[in-house]
C-alpha atoms as a PDB file:
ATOM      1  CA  UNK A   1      30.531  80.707  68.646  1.00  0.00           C
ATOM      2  CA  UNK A   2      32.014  81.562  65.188  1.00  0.00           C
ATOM      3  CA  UNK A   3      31.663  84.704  63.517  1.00  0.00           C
ATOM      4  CA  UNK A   4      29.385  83.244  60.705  1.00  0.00           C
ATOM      5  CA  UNK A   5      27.135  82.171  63.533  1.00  0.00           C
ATOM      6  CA  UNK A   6      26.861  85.996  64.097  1.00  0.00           C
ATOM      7  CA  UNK A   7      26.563  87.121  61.217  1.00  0.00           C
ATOM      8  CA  UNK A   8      23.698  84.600  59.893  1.00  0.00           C
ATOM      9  CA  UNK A   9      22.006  85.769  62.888  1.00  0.00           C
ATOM     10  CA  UNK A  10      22.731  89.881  62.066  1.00  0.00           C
ATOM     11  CA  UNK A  11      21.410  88.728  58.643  1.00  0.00           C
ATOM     12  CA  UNK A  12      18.089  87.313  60.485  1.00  0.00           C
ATOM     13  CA  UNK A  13      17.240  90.260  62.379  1.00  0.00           C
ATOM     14  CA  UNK A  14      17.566  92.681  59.160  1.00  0.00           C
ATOM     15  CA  UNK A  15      15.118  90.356  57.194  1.00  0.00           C
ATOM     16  CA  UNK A  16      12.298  89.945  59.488  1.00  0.00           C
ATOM     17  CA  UNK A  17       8.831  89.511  58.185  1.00  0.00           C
ATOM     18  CA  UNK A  18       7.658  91.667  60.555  1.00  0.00           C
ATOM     19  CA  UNK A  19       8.838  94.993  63.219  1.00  0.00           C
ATOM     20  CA  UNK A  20       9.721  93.832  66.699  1.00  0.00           C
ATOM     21  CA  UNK A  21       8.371  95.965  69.613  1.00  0.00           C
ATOM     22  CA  UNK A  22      10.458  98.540  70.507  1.00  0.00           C
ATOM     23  CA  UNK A  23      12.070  96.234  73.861  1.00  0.00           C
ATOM     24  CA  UNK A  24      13.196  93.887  71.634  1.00  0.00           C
ATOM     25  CA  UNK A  25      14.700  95.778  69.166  1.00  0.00           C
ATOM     26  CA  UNK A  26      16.294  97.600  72.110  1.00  0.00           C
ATOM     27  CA  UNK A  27      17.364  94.545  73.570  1.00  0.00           C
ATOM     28  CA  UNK A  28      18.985  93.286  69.648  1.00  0.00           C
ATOM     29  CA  UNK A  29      20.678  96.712  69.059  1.00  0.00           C
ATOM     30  CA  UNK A  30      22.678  96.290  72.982  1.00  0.00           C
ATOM     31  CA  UNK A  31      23.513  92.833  72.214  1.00  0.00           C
ATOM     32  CA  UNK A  32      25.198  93.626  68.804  1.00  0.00           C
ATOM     33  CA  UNK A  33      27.110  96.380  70.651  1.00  0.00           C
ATOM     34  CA  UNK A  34      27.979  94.309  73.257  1.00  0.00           C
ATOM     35  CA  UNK A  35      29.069  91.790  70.912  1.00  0.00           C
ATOM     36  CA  UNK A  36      30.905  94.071  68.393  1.00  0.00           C
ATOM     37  CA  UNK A  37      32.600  96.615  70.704  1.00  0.00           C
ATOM     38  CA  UNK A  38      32.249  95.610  74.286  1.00  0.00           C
ATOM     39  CA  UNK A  39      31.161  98.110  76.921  1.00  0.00           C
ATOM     40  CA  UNK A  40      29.097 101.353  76.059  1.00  0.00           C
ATOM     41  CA  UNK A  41      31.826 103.866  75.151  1.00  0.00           C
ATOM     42  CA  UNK A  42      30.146 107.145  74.489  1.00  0.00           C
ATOM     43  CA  UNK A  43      28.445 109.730  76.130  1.00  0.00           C
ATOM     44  CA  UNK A  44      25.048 109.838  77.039  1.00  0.00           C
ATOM     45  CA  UNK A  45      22.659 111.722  74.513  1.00  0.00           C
ATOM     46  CA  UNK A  46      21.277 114.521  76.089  1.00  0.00           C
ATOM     47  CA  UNK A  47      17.543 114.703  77.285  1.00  0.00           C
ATOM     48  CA  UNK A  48      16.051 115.553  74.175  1.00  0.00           C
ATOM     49  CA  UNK A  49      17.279 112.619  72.046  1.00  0.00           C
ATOM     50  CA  UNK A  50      14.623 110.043  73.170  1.00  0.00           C
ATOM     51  CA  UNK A  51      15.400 107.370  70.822  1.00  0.00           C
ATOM     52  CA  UNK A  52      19.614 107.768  71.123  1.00  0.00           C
ATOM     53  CA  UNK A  53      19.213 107.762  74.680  1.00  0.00           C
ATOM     54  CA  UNK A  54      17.221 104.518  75.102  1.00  0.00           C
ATOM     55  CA  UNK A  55      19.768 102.791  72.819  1.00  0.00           C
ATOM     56  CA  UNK A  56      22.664 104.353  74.947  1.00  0.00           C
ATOM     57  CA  UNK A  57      20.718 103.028  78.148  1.00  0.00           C
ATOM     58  CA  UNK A  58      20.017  99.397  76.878  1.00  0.00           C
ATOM     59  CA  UNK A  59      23.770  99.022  75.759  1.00  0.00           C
ATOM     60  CA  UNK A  60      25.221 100.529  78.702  1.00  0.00           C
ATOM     61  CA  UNK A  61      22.840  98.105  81.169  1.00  0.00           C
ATOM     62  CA  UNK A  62      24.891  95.034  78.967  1.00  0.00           C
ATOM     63  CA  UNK A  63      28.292  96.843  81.388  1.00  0.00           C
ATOM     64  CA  UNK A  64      30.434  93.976  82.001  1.00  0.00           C
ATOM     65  CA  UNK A  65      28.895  91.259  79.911  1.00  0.00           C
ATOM     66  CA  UNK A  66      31.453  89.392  77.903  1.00  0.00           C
ATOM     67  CA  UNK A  67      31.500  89.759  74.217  1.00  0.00           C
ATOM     68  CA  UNK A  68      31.261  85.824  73.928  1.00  0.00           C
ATOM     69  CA  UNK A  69      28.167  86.059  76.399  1.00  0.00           C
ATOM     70  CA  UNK A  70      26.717  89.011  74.217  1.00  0.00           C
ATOM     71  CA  UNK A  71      27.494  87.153  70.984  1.00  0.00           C
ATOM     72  CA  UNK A  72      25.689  84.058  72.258  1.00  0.00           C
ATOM     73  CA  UNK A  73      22.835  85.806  73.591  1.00  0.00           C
ATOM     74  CA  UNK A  74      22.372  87.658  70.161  1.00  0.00           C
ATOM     75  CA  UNK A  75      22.455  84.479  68.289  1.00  0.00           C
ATOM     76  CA  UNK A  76      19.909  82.926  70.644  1.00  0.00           C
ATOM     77  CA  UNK A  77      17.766  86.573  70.335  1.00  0.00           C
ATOM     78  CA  UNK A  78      17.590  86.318  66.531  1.00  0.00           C
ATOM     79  CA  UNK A  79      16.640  82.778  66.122  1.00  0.00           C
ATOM     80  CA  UNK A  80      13.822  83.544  68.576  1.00  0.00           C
ATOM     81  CA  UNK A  81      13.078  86.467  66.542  1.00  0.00           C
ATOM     82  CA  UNK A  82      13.201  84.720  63.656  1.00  0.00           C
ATOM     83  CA  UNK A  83      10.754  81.979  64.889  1.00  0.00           C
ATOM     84  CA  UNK A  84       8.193  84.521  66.053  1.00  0.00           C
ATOM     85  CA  UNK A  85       8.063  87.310  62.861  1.00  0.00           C
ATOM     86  CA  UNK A  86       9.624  84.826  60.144  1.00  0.00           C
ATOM     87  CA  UNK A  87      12.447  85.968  57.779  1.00  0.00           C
ATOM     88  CA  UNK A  88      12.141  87.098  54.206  1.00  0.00           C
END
């Protein structure tokens, strides 16, 4: 996978048509980080940050997952995306 594969496919995901539901944009945002840094490396949010937390808990479930494996699953996520909303 080359970097301009990634990055056609981060360009994708910001032009959708339409919003994603909420698991798939979960499932998007882990893969990038996955991707980009690797394993979750920050703290959990505490309770009352809904939204921070379920990002922090969809990246950190992507624990161990290679950032080649990430980066081709995020490719493959977008296009599918892309297919089901359509891009601007």
């Amino acid at each position: 996978m080359t970097d301009s594969q990634f990055n056609k496919a981060a360009e994708l995901v910001k032009n959708l048509k339409s919003r994603p539901t909420d698991q798939e944009l979960l499932e998007v945002y882990a893969l990038f980080k996955q991707a980009t840094i690797g394993d979750c490396n920050t703290p959990k949010p505490g309770m009352f940050d809904l939204k921070g937390k379920a990002k922090w808990e969809a990246w950190n479930n992507m624990k161990g997952t290679s950032k080649e494996d990430a980066t081709q699953k995020y490719i493959a996520l977008a296009n599918q995306l892309a297919q089901k909303y359509g891009c601007n």
